[in-house]
PDB file of N, CA and C in Angstrom:
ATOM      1  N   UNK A   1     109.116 106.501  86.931  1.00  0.00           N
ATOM      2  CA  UNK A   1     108.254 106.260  85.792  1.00  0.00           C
ATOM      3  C   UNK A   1     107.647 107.588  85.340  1.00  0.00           C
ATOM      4  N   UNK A   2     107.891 107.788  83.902  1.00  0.00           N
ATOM      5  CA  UNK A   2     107.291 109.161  83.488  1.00  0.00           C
ATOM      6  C   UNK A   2     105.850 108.791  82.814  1.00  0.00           C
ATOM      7  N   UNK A   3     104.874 109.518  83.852  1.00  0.00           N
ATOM      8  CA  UNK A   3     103.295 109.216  83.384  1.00  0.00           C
ATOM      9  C   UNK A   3     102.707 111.109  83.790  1.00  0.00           C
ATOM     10  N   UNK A   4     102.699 111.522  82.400  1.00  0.00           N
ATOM     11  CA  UNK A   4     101.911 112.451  82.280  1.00  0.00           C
ATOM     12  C   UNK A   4     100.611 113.043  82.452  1.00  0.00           C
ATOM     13  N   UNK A   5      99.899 113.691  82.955  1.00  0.00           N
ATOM     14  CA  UNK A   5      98.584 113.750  83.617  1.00  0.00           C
ATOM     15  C   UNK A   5      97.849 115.281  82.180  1.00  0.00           C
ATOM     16  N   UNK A   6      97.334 115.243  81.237  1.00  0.00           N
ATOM     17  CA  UNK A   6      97.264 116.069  80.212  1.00  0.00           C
ATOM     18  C   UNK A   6      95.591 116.460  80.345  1.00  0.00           C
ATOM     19  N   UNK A   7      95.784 117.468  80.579  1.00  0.00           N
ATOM     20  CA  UNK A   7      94.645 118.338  80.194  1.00  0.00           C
ATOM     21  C   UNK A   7      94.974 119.976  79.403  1.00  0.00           C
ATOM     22  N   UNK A   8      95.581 119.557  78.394  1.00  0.00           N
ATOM     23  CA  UNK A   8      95.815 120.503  77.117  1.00  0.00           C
ATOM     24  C   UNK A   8      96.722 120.020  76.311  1.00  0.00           C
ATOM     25  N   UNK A   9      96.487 120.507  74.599  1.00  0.00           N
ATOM     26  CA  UNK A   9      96.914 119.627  73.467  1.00  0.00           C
ATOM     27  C   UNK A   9      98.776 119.571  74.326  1.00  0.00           C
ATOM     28  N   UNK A  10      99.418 118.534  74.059  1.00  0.00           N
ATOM     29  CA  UNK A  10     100.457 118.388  73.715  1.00  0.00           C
ATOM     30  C   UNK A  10     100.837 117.873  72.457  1.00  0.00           C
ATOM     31  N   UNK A  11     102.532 118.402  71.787  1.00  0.00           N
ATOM     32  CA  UNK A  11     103.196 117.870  70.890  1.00  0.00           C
ATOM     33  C   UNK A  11     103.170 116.473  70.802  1.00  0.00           C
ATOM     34  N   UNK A  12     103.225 116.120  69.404  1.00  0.00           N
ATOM     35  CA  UNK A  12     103.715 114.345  68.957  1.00  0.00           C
ATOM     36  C   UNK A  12     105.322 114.435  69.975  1.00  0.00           C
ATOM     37  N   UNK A  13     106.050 115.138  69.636  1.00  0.00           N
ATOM     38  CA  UNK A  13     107.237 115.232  70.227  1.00  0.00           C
ATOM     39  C   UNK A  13     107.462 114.816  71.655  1.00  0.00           C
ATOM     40  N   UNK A  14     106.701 115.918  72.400  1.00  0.00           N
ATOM     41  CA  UNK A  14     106.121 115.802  73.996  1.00  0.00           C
ATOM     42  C   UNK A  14     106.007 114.242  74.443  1.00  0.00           C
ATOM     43  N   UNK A  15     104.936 113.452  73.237  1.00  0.00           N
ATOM     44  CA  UNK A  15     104.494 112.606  73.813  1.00  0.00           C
ATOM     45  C   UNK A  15     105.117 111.244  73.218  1.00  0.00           C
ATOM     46  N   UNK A  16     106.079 111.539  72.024  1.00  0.00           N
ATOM     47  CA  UNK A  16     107.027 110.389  71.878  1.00  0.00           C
ATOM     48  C   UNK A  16     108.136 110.563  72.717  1.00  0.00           C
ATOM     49  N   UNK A  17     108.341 111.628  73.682  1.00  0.00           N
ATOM     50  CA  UNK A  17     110.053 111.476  74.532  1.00  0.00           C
ATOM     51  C   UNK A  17     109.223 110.303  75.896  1.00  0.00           C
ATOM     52  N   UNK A  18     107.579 111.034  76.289  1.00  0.00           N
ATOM     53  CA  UNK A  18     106.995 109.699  77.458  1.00  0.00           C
ATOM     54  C   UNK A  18     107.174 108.318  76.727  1.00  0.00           C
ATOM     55  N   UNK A  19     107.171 108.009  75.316  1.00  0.00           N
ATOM     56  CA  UNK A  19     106.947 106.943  74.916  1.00  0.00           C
ATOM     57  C   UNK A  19     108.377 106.060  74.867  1.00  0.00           C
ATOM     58  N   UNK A  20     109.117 107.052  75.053  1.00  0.00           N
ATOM     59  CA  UNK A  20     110.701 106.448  74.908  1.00  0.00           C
ATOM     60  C   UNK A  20     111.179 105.428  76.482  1.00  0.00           C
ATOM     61  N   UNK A  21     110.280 105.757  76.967  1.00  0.00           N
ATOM     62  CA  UNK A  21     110.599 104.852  78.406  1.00  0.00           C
ATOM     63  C   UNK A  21     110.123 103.668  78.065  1.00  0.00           C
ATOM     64  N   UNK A  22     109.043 103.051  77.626  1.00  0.00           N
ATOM     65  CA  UNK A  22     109.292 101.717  77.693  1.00  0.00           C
ATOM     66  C   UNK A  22     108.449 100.927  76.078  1.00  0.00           C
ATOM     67  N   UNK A  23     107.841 101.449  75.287  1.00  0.00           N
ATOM     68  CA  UNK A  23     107.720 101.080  73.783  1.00  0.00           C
ATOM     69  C   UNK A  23     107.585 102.235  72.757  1.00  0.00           C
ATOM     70  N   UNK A  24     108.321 103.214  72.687  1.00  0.00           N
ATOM     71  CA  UNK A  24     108.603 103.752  71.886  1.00  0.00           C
ATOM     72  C   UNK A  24     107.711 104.350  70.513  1.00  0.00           C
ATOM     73  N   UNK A  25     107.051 102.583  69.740  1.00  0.00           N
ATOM     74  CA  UNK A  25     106.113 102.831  68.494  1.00  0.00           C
ATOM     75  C   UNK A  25     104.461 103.347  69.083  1.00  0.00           C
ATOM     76  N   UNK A  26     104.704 103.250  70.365  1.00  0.00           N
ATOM     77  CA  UNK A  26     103.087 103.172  70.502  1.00  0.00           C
ATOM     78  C   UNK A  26     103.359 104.044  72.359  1.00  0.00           C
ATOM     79  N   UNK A  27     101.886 104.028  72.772  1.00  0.00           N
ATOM     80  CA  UNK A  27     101.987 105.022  74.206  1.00  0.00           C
ATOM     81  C   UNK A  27     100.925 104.339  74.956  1.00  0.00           C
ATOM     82  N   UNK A  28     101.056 104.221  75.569  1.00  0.00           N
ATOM     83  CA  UNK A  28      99.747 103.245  76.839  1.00  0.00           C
ATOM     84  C   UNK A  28      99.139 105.042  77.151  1.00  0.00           C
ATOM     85  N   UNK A  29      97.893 104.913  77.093  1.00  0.00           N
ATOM     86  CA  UNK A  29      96.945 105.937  78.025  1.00  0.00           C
ATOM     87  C   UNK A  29      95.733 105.525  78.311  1.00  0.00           C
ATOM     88  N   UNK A  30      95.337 106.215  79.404  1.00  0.00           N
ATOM     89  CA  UNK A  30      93.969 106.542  80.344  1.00  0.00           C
ATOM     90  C   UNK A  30      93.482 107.431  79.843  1.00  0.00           C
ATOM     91  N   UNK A  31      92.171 107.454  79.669  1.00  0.00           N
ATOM     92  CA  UNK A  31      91.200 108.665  79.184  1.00  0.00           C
ATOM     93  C   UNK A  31      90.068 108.359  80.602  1.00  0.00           C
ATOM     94  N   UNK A  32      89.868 109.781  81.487  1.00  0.00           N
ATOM     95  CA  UNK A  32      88.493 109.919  82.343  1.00  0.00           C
ATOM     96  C   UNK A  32      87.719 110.582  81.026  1.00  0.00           C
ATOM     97  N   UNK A  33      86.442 109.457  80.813  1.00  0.00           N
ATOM     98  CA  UNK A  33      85.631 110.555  80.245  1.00  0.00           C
ATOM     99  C   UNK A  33      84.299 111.415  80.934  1.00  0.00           C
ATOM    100  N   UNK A  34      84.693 111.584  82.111  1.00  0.00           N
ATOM    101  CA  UNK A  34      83.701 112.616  82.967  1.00  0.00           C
ATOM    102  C   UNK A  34      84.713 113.502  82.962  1.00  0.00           C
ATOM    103  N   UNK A  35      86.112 113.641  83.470  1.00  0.00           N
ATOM    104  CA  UNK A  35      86.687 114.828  83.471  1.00  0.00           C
ATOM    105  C   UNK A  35      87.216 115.423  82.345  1.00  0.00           C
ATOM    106  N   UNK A  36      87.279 114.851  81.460  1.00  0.00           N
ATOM    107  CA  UNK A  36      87.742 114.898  79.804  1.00  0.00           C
ATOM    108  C   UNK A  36      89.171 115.351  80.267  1.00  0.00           C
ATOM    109  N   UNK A  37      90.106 114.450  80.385  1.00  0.00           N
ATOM    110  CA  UNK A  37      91.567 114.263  80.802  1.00  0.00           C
ATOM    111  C   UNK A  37      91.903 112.953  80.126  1.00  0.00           C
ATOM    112  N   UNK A  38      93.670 112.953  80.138  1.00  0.00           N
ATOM    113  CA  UNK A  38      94.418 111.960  79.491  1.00  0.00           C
ATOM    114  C   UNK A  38      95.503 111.728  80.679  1.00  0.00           C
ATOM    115  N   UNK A  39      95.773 110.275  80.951  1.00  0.00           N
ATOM    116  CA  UNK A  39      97.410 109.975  81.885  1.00  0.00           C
ATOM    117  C   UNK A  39      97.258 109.373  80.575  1.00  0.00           C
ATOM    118  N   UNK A  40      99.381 109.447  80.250  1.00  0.00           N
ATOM    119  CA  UNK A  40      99.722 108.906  79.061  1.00  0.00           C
ATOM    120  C   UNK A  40     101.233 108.532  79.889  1.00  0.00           C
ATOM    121  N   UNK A  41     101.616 106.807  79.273  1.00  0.00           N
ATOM    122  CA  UNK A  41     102.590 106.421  79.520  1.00  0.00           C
ATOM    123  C   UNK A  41     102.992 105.464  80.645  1.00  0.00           C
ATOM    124  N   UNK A  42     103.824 104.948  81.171  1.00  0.00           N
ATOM    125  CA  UNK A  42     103.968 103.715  81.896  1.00  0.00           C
ATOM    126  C   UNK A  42     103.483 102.348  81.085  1.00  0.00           C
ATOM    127  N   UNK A  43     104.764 100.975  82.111  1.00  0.00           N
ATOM    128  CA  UNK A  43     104.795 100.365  81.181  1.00  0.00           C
ATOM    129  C   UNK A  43     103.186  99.753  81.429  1.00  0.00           C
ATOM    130  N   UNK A  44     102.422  99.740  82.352  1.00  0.00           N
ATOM    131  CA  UNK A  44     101.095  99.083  81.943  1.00  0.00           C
ATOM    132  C   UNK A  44      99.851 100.245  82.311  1.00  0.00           C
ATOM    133  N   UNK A  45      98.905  99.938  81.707  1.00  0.00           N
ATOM    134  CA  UNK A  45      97.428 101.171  81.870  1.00  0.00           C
ATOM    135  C   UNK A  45      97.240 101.301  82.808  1.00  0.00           C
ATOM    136  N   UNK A  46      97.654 100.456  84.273  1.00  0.00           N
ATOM    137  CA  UNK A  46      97.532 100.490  85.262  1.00  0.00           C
ATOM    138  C   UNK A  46      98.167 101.790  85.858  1.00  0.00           C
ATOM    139  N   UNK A  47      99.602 101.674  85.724  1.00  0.00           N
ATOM    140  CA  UNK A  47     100.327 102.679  86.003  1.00  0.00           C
ATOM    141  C   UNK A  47      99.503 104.068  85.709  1.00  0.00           C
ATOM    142  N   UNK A  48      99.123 104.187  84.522  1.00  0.00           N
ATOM    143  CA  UNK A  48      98.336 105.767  84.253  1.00  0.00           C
ATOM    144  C   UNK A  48      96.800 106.041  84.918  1.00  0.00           C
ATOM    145  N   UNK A  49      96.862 104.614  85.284  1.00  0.00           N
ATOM    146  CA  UNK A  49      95.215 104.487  85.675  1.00  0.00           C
ATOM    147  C   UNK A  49      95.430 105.387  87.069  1.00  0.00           C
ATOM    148  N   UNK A  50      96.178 104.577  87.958  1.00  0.00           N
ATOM    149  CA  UNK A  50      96.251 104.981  89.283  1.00  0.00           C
ATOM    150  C   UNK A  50      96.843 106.403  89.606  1.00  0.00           C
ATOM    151  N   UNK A  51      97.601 107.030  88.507  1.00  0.00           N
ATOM    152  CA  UNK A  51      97.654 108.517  88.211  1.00  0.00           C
ATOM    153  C   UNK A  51      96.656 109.228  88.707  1.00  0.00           C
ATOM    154  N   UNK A  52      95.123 108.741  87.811  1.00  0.00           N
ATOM    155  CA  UNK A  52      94.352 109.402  87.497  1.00  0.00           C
ATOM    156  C   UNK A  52      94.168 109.611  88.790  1.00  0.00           C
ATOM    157  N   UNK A  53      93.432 108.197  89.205  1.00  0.00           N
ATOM    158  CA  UNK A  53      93.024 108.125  90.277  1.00  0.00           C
ATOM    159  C   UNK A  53      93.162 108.741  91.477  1.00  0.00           C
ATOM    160  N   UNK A  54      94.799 109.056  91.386  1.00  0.00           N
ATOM    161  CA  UNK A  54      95.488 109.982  92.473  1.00  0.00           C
ATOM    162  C   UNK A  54      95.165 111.494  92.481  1.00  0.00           C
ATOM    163  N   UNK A  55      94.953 111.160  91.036  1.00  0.00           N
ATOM    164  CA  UNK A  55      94.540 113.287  90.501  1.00  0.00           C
ATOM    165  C   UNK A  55      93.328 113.543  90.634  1.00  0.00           C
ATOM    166  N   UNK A  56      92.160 112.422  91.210  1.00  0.00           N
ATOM    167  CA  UNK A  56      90.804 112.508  91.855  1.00  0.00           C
ATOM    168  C   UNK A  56      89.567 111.967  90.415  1.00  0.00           C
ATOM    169  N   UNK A  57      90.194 111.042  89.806  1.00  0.00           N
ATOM    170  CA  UNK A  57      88.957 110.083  88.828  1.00  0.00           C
ATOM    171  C   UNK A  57      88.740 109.057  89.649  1.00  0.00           C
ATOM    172  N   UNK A  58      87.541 108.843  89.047  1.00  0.00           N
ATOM    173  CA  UNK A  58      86.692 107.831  89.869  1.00  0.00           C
ATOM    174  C   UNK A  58      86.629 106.836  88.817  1.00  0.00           C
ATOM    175  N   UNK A  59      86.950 105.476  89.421  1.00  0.00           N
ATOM    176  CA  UNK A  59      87.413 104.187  88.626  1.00  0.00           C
ATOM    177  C   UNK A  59      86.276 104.267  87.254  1.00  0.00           C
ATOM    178  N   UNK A  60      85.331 104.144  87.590  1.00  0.00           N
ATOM    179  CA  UNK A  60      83.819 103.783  86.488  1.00  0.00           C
ATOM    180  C   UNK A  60      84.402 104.483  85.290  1.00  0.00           C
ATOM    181  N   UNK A  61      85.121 105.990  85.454  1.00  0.00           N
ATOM    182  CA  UNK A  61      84.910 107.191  84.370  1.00  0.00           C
ATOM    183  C   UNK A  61      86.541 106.818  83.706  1.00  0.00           C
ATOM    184  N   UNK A  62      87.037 105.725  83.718  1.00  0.00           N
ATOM    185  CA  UNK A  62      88.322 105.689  83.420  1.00  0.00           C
ATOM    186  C   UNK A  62      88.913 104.769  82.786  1.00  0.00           C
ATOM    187  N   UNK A  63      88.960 104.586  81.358  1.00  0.00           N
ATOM    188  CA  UNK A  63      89.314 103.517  80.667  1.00  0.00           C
ATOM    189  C   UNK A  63      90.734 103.737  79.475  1.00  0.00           C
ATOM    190  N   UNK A  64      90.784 102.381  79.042  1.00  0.00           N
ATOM    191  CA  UNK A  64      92.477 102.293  79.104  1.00  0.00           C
ATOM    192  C   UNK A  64      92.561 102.218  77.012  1.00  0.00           C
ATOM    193  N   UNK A  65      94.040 102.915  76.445  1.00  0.00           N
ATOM    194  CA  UNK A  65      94.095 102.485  75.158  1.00  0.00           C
ATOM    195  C   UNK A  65      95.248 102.785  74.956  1.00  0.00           C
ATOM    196  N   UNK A  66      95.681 102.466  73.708  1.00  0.00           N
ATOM    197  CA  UNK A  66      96.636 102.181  73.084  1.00  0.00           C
ATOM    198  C   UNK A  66      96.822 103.737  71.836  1.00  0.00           C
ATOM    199  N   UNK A  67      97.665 104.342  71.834  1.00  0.00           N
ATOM    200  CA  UNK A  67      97.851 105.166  70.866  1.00  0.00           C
ATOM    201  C   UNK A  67      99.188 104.901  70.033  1.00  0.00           C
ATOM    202  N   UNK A  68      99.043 104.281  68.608  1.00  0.00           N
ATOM    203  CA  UNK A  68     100.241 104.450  67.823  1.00  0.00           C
ATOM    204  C   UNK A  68     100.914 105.159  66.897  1.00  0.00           C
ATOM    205  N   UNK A  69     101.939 105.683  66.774  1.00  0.00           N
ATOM    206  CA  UNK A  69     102.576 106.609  66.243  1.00  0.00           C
ATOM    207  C   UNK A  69     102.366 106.817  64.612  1.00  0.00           C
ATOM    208  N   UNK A  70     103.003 105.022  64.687  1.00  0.00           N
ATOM    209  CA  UNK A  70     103.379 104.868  62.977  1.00  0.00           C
ATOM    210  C   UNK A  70     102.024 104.940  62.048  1.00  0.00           C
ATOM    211  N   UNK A  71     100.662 104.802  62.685  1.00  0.00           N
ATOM    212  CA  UNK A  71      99.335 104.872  62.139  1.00  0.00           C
ATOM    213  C   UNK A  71      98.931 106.470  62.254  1.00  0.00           C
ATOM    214  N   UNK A  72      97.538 106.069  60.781  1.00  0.00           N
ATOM    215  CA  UNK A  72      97.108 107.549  60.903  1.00  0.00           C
ATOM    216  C   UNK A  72      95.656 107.685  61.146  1.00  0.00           C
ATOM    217  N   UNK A  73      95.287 108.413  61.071  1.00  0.00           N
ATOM    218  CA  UNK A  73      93.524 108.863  61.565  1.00  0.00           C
ATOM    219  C   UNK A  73      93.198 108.399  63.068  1.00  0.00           C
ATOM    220  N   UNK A  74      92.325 107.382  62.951  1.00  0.00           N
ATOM    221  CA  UNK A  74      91.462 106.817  63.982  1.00  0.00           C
ATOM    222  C   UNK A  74      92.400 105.593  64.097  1.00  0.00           C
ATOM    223  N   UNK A  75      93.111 104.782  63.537  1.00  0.00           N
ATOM    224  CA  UNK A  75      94.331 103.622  63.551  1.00  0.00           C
ATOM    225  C   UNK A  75      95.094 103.745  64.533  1.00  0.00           C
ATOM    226  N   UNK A  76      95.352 105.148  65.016  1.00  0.00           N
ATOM    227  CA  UNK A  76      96.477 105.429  65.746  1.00  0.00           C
ATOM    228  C   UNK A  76      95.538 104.723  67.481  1.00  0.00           C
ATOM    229  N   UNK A  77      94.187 104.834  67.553  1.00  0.00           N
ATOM    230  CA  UNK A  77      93.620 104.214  68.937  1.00  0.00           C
ATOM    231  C   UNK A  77      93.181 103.255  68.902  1.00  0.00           C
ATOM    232  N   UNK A  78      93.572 102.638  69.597  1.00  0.00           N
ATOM    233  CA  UNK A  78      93.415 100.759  70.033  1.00  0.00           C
ATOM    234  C   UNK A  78      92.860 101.028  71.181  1.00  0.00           C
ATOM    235  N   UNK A  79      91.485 100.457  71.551  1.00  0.00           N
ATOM    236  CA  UNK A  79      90.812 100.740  72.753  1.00  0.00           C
ATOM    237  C   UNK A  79      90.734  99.033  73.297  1.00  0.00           C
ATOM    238  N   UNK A  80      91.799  98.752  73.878  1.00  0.00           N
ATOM    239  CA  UNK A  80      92.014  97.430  73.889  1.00  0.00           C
ATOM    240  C   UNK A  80      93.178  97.594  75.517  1.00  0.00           C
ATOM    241  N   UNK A  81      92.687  97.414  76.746  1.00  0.00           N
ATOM    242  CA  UNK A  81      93.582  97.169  77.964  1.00  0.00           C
ATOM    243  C   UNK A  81      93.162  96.282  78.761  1.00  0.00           C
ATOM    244  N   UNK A  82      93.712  95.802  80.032  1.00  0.00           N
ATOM    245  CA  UNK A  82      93.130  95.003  81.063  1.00  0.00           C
ATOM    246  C   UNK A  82      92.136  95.740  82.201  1.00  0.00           C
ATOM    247  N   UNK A  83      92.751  97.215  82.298  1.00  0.00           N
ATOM    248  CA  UNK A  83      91.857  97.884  82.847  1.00  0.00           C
ATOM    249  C   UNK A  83      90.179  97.718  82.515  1.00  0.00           C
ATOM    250  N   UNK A  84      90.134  97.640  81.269  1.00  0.00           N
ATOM    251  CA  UNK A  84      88.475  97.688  80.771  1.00  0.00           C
ATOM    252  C   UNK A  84      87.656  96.025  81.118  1.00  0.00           C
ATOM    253  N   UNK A  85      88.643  95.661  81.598  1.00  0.00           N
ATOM    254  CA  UNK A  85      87.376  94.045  81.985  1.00  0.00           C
ATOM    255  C   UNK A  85      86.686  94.830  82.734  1.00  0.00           C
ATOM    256  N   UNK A  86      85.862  94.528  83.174  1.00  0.00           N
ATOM    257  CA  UNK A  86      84.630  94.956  83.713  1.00  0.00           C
ATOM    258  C   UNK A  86      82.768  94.182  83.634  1.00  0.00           C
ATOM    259  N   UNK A  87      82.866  93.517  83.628  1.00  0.00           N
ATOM    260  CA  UNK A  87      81.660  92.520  83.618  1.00  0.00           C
ATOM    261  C   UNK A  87      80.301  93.367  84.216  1.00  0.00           C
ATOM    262  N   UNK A  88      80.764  93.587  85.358  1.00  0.00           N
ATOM    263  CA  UNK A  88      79.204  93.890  86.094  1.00  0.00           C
ATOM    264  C   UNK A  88      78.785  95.433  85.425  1.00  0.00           C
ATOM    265  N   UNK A  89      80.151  96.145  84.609  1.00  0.00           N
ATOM    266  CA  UNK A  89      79.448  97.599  83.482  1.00  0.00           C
ATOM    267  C   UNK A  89      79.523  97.167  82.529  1.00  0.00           C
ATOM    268  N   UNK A  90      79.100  95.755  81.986  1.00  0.00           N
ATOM    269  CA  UNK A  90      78.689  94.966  80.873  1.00  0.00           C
ATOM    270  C   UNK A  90      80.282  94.916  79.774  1.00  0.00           C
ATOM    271  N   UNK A  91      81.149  95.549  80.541  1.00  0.00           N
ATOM    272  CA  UNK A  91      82.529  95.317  79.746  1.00  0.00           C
ATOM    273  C   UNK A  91      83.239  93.814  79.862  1.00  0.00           C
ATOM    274  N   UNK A  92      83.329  92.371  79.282  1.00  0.00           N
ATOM    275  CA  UNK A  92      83.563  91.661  79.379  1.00  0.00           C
ATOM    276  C   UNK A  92      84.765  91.475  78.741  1.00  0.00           C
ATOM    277  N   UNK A  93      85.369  91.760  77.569  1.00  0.00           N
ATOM    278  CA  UNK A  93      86.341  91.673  77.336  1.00  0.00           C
ATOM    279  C   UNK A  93      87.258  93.147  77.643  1.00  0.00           C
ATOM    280  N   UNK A  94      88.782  92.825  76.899  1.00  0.00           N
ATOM    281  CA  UNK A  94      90.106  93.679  76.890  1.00  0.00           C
ATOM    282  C   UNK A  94      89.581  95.400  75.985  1.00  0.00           C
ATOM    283  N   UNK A  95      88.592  94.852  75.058  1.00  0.00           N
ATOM    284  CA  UNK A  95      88.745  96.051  74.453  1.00  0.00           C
ATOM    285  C   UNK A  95      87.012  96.423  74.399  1.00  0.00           C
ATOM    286  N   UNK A  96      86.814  98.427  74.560  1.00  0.00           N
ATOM    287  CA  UNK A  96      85.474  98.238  75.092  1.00  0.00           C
ATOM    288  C   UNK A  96      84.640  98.124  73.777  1.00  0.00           C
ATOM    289  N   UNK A  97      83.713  97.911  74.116  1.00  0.00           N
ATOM    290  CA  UNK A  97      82.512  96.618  73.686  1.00  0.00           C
ATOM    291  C   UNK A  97      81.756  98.042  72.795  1.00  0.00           C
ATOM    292  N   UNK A  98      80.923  98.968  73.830  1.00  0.00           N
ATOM    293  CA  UNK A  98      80.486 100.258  73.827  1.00  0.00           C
ATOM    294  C   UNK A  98      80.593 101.053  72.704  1.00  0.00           C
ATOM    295  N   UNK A  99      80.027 101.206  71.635  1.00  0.00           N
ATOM    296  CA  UNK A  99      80.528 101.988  70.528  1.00  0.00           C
ATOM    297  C   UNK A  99      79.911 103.315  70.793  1.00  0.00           C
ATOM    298  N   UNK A 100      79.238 103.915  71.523  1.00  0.00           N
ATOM    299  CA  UNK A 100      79.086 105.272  72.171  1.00  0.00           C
ATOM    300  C   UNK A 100      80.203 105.509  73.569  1.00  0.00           C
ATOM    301  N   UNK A 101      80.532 104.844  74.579  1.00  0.00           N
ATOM    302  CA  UNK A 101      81.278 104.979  74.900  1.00  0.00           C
ATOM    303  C   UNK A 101      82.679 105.031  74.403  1.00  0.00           C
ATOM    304  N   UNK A 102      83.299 104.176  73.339  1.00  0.00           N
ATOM    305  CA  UNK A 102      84.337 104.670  72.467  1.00  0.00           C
ATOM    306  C   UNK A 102      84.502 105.895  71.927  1.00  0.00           C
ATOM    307  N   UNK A 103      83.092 106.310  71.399  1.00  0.00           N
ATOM    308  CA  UNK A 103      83.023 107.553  70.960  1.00  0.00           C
ATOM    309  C   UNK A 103      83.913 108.907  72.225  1.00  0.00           C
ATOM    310  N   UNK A 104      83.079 108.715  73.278  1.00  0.00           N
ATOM    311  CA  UNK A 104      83.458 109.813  74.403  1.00  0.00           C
ATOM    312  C   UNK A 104      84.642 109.459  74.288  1.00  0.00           C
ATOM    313  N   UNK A 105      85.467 108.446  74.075  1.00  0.00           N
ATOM    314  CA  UNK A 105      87.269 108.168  74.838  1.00  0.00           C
ATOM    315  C   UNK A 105      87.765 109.306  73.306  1.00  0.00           C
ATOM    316  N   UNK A 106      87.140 108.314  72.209  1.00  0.00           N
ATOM    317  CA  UNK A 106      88.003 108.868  71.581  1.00  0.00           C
ATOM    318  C   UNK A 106      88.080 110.363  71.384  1.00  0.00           C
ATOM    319  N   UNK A 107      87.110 110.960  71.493  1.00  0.00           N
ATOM    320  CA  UNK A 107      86.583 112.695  71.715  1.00  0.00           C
ATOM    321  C   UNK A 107      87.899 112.690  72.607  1.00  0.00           C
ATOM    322  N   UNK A 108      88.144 112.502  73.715  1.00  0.00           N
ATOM    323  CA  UNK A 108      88.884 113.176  75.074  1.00  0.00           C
ATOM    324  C   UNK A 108      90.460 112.985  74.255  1.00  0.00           C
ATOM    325  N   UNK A 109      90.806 112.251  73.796  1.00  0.00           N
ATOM    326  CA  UNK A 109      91.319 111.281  73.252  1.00  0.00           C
ATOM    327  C   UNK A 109      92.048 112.453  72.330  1.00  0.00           C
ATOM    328  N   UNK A 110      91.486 112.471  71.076  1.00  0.00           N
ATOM    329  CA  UNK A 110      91.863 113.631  69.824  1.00  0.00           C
ATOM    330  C   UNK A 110      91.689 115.477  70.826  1.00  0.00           C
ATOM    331  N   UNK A 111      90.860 115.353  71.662  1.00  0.00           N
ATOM    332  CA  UNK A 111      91.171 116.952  72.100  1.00  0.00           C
ATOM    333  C   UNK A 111      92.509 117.331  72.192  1.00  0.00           C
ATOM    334  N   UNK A 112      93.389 116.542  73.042  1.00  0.00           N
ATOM    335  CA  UNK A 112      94.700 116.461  73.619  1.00  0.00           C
ATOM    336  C   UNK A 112      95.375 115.681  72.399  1.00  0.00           C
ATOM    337  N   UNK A 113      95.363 114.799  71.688  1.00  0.00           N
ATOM    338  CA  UNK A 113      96.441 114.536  70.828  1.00  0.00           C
ATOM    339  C   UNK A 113      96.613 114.522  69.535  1.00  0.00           C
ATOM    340  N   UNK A 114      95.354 115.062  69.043  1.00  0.00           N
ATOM    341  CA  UNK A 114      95.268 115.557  67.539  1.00  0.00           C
ATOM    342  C   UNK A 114      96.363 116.778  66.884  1.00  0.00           C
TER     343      UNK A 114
END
């Protein structure tokens, strides 16, 4: 499974050949927003999650989205995974709730893929 661990801009290119493994229009990623890092790719957030995890993020700082190709601006992030249930950090549903915390993902988010 090709799951990229990004801490510096990469190409659209770069990151549509990870996307070619298993949906192509769109890219599953992890954003830590304490370490301001990206895992991008695998077929579920899980897969990039436990990346992180391996590369030393700590679960709390690590949430899951959707980046699509064919969209532009802010369209292209869907902050919508299973990773983000979370109840007892007031995250109850798939996609986070947090509109300051969205903010930080999406910051980490556009550093690396803008």
């Amino acid at each position: 499974m090709n799951i990229k661990i990004i801490n510096k801009k990469i190409s659209e290119n770069e990151l549509r050949e990870i996307a070619k493994e298993f949906y192509g229009s769109m890219i599953k990623g992890v954003a830590d927003v304490e370490r301001e890092i990206l895992a991008m790719g695998g077929e579920y957030h899980m897969d990039a999650n436990v990346a992180l995890i391996e590369n030393g993020s700590k679960q709390p700082n690590v949430w899951g989205f959707n980046w699509y190709f064919d969209r532009s601006g802010e369209d292209r992030i869907e902050y919508i995974s299973l990773i983000n249930i979370r109840p007892a950090e007031g995250n109850r549903g798939m996609e986070v709730q947090d509109s300051s915390l969205r903010d930080k993902i999406k910051s980490v988010i556009l550093k690396y893929l803008s």
